[in-house]
N, C-alpha and C. Protein backbone atom coordinates (compact mmCIF):
# COMPACT_ATOMS: atom_id res chain seq x y z
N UNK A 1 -59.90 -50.30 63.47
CA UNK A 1 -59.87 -49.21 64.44
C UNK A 1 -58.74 -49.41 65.45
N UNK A 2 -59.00 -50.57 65.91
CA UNK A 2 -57.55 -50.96 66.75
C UNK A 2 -56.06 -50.60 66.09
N UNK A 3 -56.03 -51.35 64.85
CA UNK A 3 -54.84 -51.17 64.30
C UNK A 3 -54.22 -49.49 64.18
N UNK A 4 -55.35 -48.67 63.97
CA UNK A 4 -54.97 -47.29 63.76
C UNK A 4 -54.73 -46.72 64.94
N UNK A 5 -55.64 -46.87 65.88
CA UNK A 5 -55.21 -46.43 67.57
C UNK A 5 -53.68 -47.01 67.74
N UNK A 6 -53.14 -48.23 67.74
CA UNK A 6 -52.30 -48.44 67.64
C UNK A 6 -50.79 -48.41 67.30
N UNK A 7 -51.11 -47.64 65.91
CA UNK A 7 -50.08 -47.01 65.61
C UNK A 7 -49.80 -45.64 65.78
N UNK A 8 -51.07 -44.96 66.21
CA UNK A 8 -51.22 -43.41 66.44
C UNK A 8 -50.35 -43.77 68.02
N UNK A 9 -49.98 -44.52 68.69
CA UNK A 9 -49.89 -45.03 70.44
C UNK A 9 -48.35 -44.92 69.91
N UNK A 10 -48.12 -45.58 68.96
CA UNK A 10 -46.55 -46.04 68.74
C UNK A 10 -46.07 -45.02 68.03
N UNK A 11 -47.02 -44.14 67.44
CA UNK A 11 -45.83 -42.49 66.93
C UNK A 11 -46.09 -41.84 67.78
N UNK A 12 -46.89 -41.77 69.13
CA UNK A 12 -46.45 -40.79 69.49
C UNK A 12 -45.03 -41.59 71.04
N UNK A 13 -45.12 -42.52 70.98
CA UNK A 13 -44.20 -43.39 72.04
C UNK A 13 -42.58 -43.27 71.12
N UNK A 14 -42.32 -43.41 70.02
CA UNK A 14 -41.24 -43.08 69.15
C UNK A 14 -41.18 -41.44 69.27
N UNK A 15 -42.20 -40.65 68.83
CA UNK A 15 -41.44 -39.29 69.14
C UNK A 15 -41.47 -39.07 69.88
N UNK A 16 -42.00 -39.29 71.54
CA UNK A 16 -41.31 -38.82 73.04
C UNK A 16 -40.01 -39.26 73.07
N UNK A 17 -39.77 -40.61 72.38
CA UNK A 17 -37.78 -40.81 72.46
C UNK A 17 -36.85 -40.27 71.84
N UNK A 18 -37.69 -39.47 70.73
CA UNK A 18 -36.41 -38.18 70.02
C UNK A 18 -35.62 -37.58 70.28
N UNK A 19 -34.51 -37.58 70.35
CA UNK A 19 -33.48 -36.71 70.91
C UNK A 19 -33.06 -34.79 70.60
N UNK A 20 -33.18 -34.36 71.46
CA UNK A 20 -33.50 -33.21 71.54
C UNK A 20 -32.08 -32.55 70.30
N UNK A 21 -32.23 -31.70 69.27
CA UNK A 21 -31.25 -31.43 67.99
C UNK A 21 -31.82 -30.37 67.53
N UNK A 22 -30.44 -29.53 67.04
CA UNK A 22 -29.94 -28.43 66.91
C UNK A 22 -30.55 -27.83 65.74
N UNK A 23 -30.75 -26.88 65.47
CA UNK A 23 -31.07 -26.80 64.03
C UNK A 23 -30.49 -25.23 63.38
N UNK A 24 -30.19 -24.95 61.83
CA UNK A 24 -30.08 -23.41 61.42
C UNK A 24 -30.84 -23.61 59.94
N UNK A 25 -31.44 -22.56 60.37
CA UNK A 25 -32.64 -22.43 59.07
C UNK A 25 -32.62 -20.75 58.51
N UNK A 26 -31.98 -21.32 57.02
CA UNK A 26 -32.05 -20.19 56.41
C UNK A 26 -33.43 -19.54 56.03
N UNK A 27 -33.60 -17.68 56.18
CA UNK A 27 -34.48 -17.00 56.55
C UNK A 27 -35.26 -16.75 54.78
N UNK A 28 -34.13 -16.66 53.83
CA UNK A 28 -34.22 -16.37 52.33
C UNK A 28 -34.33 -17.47 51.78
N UNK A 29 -34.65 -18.05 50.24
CA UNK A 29 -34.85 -18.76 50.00
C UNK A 29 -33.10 -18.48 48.78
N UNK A 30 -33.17 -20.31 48.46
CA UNK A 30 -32.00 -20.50 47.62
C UNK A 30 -31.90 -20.55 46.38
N UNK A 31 -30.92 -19.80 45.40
CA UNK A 31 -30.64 -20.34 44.04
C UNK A 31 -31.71 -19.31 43.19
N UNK A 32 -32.16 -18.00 43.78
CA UNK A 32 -32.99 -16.95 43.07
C UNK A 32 -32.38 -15.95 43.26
N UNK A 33 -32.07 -14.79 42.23
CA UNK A 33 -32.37 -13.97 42.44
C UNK A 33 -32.66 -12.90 43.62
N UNK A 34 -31.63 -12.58 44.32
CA UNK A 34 -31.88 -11.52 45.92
C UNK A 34 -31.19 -10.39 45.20
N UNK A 35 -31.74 -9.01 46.35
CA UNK A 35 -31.10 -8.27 46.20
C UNK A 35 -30.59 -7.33 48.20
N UNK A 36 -29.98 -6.14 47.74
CA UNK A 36 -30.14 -5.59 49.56
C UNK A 36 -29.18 -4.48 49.04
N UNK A 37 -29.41 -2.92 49.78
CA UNK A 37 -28.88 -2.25 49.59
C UNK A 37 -27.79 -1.90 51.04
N UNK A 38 -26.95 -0.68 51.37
CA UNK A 38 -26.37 -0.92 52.68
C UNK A 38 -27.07 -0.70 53.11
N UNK A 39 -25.75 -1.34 54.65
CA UNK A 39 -26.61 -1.66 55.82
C UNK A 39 -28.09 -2.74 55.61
N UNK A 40 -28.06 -3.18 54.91
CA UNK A 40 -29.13 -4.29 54.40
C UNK A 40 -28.82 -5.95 54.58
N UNK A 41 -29.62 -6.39 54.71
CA UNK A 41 -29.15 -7.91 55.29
C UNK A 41 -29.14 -8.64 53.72
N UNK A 42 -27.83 -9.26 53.90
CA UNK A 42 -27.68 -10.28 52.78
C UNK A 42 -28.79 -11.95 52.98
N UNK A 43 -28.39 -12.05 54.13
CA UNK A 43 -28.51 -13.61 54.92
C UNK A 43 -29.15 -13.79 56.30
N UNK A 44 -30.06 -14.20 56.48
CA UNK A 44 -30.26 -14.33 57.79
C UNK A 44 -30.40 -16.15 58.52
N UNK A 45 -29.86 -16.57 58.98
CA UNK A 45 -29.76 -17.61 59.60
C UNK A 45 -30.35 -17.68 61.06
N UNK A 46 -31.33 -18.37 61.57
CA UNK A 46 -32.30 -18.68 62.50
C UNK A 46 -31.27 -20.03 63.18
N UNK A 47 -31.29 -20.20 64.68
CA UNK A 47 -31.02 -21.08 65.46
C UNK A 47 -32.03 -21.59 66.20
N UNK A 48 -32.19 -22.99 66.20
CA UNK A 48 -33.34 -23.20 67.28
C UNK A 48 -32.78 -24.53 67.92
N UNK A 49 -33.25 -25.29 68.78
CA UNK A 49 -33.55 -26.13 68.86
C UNK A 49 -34.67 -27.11 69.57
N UNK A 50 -34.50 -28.37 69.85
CA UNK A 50 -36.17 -28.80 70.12
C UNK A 50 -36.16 -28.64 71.51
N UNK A 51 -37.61 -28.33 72.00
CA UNK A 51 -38.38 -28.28 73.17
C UNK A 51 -38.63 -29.34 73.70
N UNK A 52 -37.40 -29.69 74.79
CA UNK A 52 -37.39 -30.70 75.72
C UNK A 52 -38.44 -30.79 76.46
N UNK A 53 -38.95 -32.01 76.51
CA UNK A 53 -40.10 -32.94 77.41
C UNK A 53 -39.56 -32.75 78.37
N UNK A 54 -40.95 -33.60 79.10
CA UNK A 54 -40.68 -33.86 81.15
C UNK A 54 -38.89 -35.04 81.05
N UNK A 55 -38.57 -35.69 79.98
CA UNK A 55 -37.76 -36.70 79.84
C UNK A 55 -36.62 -36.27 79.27
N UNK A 56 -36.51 -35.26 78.91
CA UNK A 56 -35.71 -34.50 78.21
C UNK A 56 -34.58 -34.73 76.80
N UNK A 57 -36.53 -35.45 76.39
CA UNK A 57 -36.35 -35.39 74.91
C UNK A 57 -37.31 -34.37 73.86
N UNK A 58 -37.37 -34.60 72.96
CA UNK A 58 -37.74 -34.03 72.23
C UNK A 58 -39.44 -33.74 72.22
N UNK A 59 -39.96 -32.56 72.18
CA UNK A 59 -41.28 -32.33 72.21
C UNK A 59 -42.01 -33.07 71.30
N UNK A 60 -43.11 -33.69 71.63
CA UNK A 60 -43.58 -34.56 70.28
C UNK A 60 -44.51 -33.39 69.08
N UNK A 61 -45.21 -32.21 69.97
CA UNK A 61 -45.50 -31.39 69.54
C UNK A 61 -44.59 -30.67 68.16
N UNK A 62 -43.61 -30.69 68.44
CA UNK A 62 -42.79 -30.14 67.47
C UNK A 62 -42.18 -28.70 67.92
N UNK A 63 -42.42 -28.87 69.21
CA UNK A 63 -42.10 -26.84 69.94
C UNK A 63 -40.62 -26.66 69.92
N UNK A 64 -40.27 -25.44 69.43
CA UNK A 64 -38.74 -25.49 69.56
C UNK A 64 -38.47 -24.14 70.04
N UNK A 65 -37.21 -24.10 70.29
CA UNK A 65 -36.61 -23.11 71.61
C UNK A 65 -35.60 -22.32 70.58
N UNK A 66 -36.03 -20.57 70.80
CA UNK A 66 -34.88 -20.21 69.60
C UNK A 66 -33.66 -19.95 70.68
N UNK A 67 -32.75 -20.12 69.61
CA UNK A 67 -31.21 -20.10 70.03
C UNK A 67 -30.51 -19.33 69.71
N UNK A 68 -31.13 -17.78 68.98
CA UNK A 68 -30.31 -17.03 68.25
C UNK A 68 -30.46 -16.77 66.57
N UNK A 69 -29.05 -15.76 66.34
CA UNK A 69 -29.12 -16.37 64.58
C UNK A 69 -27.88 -15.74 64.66
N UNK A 70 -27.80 -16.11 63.20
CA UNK A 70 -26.84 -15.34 62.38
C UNK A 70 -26.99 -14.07 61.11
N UNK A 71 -26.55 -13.36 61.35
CA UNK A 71 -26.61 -12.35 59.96
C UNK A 71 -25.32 -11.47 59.16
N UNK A 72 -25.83 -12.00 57.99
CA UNK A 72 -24.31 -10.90 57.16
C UNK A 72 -25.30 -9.61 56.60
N UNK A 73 -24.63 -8.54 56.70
CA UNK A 73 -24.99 -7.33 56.43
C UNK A 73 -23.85 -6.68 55.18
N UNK A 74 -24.62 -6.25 54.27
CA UNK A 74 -23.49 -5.78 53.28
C UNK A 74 -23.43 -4.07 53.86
N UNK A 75 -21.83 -3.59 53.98
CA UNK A 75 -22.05 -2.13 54.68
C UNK A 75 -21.23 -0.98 53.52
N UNK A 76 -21.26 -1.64 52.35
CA UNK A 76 -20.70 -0.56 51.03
C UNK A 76 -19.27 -0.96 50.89
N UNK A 77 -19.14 -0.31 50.54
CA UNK A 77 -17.60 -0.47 49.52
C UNK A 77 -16.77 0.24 50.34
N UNK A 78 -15.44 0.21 50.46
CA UNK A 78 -14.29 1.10 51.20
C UNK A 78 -13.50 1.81 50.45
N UNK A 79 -12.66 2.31 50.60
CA UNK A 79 -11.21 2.99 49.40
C UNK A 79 -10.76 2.25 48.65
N UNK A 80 -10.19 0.51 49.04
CA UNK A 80 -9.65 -0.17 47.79
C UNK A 80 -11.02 -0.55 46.73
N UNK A 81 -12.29 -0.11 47.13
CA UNK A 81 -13.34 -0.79 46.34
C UNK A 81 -13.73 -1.92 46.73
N UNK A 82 -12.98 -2.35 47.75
CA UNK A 82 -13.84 -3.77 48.45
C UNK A 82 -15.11 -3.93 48.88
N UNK A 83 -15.61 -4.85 49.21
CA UNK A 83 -17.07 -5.05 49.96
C UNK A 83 -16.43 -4.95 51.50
N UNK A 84 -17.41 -4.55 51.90
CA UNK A 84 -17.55 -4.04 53.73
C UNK A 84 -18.17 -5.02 54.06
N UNK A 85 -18.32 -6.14 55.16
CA UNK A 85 -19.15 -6.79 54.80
C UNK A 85 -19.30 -7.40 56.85
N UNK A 86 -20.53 -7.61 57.55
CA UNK A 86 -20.43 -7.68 58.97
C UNK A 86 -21.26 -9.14 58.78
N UNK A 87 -20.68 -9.73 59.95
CA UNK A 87 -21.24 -10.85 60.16
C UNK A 87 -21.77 -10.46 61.72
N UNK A 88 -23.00 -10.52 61.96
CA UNK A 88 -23.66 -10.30 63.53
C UNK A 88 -24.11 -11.80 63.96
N UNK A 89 -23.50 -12.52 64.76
CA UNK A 89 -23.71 -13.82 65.67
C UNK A 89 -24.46 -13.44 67.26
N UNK A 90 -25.24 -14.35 66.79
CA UNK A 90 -26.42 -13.55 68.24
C UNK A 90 -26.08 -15.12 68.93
N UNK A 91 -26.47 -15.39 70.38
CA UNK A 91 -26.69 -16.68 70.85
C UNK A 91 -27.76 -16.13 71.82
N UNK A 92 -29.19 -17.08 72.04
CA UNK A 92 -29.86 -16.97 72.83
C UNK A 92 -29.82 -18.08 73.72
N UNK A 93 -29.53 -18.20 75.56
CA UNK A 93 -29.66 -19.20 76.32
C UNK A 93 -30.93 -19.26 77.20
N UNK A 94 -31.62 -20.62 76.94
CA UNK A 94 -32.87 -20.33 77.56
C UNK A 94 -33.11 -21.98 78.24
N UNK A 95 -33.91 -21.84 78.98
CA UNK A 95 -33.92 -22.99 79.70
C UNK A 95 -35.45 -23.65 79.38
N UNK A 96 -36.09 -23.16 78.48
CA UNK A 96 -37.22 -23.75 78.03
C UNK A 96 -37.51 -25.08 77.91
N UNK A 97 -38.53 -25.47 78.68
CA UNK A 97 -39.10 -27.12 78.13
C UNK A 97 -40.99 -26.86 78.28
N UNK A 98 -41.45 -27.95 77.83
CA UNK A 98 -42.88 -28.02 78.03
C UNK A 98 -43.41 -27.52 79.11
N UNK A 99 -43.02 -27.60 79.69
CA UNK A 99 -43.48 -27.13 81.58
C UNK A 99 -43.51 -25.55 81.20
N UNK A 100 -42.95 -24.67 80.65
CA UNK A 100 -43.15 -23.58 80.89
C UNK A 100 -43.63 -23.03 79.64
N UNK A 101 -43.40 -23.71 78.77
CA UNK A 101 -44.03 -23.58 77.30
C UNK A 101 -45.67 -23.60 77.52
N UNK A 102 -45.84 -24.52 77.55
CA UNK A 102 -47.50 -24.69 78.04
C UNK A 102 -48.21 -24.44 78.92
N UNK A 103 -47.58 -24.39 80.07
CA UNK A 103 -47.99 -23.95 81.63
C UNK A 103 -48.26 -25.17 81.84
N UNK A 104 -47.89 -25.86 82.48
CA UNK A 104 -47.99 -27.51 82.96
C UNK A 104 -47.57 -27.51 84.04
N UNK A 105 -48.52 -27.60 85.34
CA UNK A 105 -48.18 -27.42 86.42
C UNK A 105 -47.05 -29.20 86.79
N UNK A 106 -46.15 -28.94 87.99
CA UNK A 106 -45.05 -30.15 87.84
C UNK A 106 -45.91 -30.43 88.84
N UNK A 107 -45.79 -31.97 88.82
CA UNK A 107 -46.33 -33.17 89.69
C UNK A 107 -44.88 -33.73 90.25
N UNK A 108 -44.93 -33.77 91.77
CA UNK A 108 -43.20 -34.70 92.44
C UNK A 108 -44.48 -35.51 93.29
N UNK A 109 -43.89 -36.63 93.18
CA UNK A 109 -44.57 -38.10 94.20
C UNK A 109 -43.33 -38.59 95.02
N UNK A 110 -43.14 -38.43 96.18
CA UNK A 110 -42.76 -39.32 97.11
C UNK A 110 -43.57 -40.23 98.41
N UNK A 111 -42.73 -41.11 99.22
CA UNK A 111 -43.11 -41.63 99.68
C UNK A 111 -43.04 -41.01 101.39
N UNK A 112 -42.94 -39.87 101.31
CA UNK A 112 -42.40 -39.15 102.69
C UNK A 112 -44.13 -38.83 102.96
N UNK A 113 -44.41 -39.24 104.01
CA UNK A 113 -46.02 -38.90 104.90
C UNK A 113 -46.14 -37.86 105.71
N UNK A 114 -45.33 -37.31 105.72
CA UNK A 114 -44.64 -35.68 106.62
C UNK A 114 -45.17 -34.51 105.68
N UNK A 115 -45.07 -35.08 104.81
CA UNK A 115 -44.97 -33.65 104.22
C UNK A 115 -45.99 -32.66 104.13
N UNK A 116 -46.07 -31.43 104.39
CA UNK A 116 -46.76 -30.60 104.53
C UNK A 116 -46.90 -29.60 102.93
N UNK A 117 -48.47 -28.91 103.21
CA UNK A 117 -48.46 -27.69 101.62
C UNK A 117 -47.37 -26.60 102.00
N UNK A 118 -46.52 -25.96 101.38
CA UNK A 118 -45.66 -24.98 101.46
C UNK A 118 -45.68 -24.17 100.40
N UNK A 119 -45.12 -22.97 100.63
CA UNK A 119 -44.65 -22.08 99.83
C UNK A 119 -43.39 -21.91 99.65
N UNK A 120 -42.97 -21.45 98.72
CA UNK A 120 -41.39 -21.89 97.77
C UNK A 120 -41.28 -20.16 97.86
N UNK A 121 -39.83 -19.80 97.54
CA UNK A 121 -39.46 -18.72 96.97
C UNK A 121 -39.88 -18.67 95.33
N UNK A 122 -40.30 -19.88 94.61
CA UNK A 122 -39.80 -19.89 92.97
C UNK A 122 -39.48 -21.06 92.43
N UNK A 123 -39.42 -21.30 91.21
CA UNK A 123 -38.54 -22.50 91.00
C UNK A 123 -37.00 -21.57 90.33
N UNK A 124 -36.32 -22.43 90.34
CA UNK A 124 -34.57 -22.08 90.13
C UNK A 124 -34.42 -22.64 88.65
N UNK A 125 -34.00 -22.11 88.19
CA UNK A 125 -33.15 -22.65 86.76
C UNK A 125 -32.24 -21.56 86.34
N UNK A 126 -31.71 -22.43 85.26
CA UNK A 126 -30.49 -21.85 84.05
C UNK A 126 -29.90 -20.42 85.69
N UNK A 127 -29.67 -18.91 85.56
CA UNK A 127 -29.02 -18.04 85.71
C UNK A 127 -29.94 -17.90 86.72
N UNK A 128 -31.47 -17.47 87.01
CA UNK A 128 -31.92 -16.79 87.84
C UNK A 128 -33.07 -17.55 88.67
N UNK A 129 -33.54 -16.92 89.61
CA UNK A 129 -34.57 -17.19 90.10
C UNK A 129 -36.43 -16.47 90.08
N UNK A 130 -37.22 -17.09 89.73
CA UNK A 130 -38.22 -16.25 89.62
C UNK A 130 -38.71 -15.44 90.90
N UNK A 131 -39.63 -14.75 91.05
CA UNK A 131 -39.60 -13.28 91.72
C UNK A 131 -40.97 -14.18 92.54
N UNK A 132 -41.64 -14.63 92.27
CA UNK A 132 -43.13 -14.70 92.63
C UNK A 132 -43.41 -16.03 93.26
N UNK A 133 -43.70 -15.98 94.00
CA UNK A 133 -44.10 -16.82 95.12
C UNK A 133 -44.45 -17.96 94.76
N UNK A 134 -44.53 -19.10 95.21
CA UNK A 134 -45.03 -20.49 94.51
C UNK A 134 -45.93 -21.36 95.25
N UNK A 135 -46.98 -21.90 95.15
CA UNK A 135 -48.00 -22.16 96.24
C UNK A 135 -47.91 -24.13 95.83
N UNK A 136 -47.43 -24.75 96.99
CA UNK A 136 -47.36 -26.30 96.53
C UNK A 136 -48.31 -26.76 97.32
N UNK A 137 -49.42 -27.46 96.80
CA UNK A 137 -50.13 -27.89 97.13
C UNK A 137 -49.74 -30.07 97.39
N UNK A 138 -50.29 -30.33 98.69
CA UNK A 138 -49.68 -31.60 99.05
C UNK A 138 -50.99 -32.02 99.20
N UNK A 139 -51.24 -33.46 98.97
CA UNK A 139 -52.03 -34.69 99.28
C UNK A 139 -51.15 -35.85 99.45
N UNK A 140 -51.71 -36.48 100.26
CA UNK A 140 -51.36 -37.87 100.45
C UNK A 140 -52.25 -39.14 100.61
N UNK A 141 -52.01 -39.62 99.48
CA UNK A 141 -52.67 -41.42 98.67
C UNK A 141 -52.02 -42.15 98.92
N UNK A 142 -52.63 -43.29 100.16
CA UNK A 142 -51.67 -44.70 100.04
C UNK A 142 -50.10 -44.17 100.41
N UNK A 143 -49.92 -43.59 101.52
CA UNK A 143 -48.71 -43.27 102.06
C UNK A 143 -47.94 -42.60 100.70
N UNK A 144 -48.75 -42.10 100.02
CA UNK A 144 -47.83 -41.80 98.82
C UNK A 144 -47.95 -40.12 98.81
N UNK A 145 -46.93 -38.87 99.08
CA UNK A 145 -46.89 -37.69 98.93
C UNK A 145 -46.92 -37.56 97.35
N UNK A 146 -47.83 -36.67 96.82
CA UNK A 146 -48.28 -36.04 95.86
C UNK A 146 -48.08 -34.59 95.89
N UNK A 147 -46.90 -33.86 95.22
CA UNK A 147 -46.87 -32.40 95.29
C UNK A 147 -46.76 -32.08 94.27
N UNK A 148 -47.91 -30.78 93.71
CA UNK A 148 -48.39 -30.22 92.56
C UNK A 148 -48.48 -28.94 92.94
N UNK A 149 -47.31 -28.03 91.93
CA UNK A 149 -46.85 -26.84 92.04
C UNK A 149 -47.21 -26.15 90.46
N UNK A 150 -47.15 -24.74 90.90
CA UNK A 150 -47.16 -23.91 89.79
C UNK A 150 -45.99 -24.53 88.66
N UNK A 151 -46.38 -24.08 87.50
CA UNK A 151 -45.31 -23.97 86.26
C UNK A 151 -44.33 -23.46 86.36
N UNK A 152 -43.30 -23.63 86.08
CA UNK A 152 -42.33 -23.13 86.34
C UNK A 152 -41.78 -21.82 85.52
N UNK A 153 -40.74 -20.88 85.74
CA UNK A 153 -40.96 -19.64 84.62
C UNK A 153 -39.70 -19.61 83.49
N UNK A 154 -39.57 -19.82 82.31
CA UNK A 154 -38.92 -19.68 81.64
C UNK A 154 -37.44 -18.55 81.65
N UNK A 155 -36.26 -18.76 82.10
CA UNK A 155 -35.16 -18.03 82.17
C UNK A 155 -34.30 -17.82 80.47
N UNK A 156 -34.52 -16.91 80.13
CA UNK A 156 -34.13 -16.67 78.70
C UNK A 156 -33.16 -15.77 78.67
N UNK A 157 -31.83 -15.85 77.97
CA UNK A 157 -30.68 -15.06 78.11
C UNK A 157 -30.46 -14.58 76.67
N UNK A 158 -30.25 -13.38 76.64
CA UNK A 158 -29.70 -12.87 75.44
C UNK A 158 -28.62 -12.35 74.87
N UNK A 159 -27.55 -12.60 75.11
CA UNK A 159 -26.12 -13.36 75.22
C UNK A 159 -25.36 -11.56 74.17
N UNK A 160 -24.69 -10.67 74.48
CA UNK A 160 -23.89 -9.96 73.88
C UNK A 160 -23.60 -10.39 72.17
N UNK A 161 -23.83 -9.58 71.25
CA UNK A 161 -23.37 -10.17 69.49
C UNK A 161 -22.07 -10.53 69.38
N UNK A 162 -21.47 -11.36 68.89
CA UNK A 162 -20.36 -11.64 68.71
C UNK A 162 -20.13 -10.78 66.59
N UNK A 163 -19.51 -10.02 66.53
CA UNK A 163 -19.97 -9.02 65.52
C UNK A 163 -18.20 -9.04 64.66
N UNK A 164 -17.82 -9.50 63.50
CA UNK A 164 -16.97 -9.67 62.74
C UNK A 164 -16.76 -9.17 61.41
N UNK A 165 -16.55 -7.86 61.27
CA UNK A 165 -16.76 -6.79 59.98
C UNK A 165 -15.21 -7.34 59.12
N UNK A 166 -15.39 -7.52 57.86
CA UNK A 166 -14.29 -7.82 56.77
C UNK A 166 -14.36 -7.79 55.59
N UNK A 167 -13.18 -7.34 54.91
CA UNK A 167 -13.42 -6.76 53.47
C UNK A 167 -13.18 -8.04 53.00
N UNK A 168 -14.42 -7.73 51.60
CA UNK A 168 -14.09 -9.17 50.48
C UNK A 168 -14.09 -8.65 49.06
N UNK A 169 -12.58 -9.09 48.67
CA UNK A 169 -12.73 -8.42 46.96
C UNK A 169 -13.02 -8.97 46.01
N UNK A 170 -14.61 -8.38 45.60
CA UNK A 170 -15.28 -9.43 44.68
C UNK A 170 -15.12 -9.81 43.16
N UNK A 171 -14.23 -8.52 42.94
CA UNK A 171 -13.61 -8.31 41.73
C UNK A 171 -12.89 -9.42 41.18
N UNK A 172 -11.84 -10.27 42.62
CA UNK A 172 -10.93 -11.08 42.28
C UNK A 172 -11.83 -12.53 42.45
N UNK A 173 -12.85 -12.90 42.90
CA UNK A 173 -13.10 -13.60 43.38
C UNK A 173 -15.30 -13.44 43.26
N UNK A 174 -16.17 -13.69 43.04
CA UNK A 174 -17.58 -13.36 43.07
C UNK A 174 -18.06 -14.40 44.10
N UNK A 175 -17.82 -15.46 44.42
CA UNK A 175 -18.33 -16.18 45.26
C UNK A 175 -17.36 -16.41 46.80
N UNK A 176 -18.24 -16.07 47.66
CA UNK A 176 -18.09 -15.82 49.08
C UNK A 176 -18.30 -17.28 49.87
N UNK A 177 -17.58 -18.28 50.00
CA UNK A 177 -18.21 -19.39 50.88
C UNK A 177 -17.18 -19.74 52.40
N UNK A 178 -18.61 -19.35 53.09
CA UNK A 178 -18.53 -19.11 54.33
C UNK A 178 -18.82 -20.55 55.07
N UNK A 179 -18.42 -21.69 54.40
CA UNK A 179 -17.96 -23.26 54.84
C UNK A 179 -19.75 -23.61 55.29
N UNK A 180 -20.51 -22.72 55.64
CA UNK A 180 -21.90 -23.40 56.12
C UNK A 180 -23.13 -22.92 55.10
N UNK A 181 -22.44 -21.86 54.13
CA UNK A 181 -22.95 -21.05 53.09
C UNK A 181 -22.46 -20.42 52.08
N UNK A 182 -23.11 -20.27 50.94
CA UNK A 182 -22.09 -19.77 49.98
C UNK A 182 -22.95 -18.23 49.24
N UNK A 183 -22.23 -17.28 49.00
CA UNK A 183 -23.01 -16.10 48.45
C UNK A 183 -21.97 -15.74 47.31
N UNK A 184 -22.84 -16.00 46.04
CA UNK A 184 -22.37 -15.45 44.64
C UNK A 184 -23.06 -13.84 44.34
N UNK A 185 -21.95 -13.13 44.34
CA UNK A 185 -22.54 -11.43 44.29
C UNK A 185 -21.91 -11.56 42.45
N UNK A 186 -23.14 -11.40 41.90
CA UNK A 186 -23.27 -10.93 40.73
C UNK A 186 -23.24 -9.72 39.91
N UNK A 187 -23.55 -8.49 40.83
CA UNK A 187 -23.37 -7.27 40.50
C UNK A 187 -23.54 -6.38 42.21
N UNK A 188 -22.28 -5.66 42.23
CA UNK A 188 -21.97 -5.13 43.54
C UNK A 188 -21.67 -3.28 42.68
N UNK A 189 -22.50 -2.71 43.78
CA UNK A 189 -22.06 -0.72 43.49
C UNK A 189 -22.19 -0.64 44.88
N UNK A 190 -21.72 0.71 44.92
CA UNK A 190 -21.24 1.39 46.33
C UNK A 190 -23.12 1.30 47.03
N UNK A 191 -23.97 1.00 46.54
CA UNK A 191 -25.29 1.11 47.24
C UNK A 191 -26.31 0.24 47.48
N UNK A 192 -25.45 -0.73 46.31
CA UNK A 192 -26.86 -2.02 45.98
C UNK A 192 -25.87 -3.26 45.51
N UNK A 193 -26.50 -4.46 45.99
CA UNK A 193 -25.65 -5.59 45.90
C UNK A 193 -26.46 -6.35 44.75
N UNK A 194 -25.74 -7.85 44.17
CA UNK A 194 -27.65 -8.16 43.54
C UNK A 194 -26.06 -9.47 43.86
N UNK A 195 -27.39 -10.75 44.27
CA UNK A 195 -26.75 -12.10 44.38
C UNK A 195 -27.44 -13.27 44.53
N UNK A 196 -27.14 -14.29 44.30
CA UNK A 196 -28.05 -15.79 45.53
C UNK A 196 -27.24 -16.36 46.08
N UNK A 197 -27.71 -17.25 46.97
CA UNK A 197 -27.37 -18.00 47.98
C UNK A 197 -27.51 -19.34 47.53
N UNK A 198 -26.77 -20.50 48.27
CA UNK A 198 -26.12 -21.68 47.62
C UNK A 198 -25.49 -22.26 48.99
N UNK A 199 -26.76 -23.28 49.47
CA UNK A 199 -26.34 -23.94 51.10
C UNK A 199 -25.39 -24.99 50.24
């Protein structure tokens, strides 16, 4: 019983030291059979990354913070018969960690004996400030100030598309590799694409 408490103590002491990492996770699956007509998504690529702790590492939970995505859109054929083809780059900036993920009210300990309960405008992060009042509640243990405040509120930005439309001639060429992905179009008409994907 010991031994198992033990090691359950030491995975979760190893994943609080994880370092907080990036991730892109394709939305389709690989090496089958897809299809998409226009204006239809070929690809969708997901951004996340991990949900920083009070330490600002990695959530042991496994919570992660999205960051956006990526998407190619097939948009038909043009006059030379090329593929039309848009790449939409989203970025999401957010200041997410456990504290606001969970509602975890923050605990600050100093040694200041002055200190009084107050009210805050908010807590501050990333771009803005929250709107709603913040009630800090103070005790003092052993000359020791104890201040325990509301959660703090998550500031989430949703950043303008960075949007890159370009013809690809598949005629000369069937496979598309886009250095982080590769798309083999197997049969392309002015309405319907048919292909797979190949990380």
């Amino acid at each position: 019983m010991m031994n198992k408490l033990f090691t359950i103590i030491s995975v979760l002491i190893i994943s609080s030291c994880a370092t907080v990492e990036e991730y892109e996770k394709l939305t389709q699956e690989t090496n089958v059979p897809l299809s998409t007509s226009v204006n239809g998504v070929i690809f969708k690529i997901k951004k996340e990354k991990d949900l920083p702790n009070a330490y600002g590492k990695a959530d042991i939970w496994g919570g992660k913070v999205d960051q956006g995505e990526k998407v190619l859109r097939y948009m038909g054929l043009n006059s030379s018969g090329n593929m039309v083809l848009r790449i939409t780059d989203i970025d999401i900036k957010s200041n997410e960690t456990v504290f606001t993920r969970y509602n975890i009210p923050r605990v600050i300990s100093n040694n200041n004996t002055n200190s009084t309960p107050q009210m805050t405008g908010g807590w501050i992060g990333g771009q803005g400030q929250t709107n709603q009042p913040q009630v800090n509640q103070t005790t003092i243990n052993n000359n020791n100030t104890v201040v325990i405040s509301d959660s703090p509120e998550a500031n989430i930005d949703r950043l303008p598309p960075n949007v890159y439309q370009f013809e690809f001639n598949h005629k000369e060429n069937s496979l598309l590799d886009l250095g982080y992905i590769k798309v083999n179009f197997q049969e392309v008409s002015a309405y319907l694409v048919r292909y797979t994907l190949e990380d």
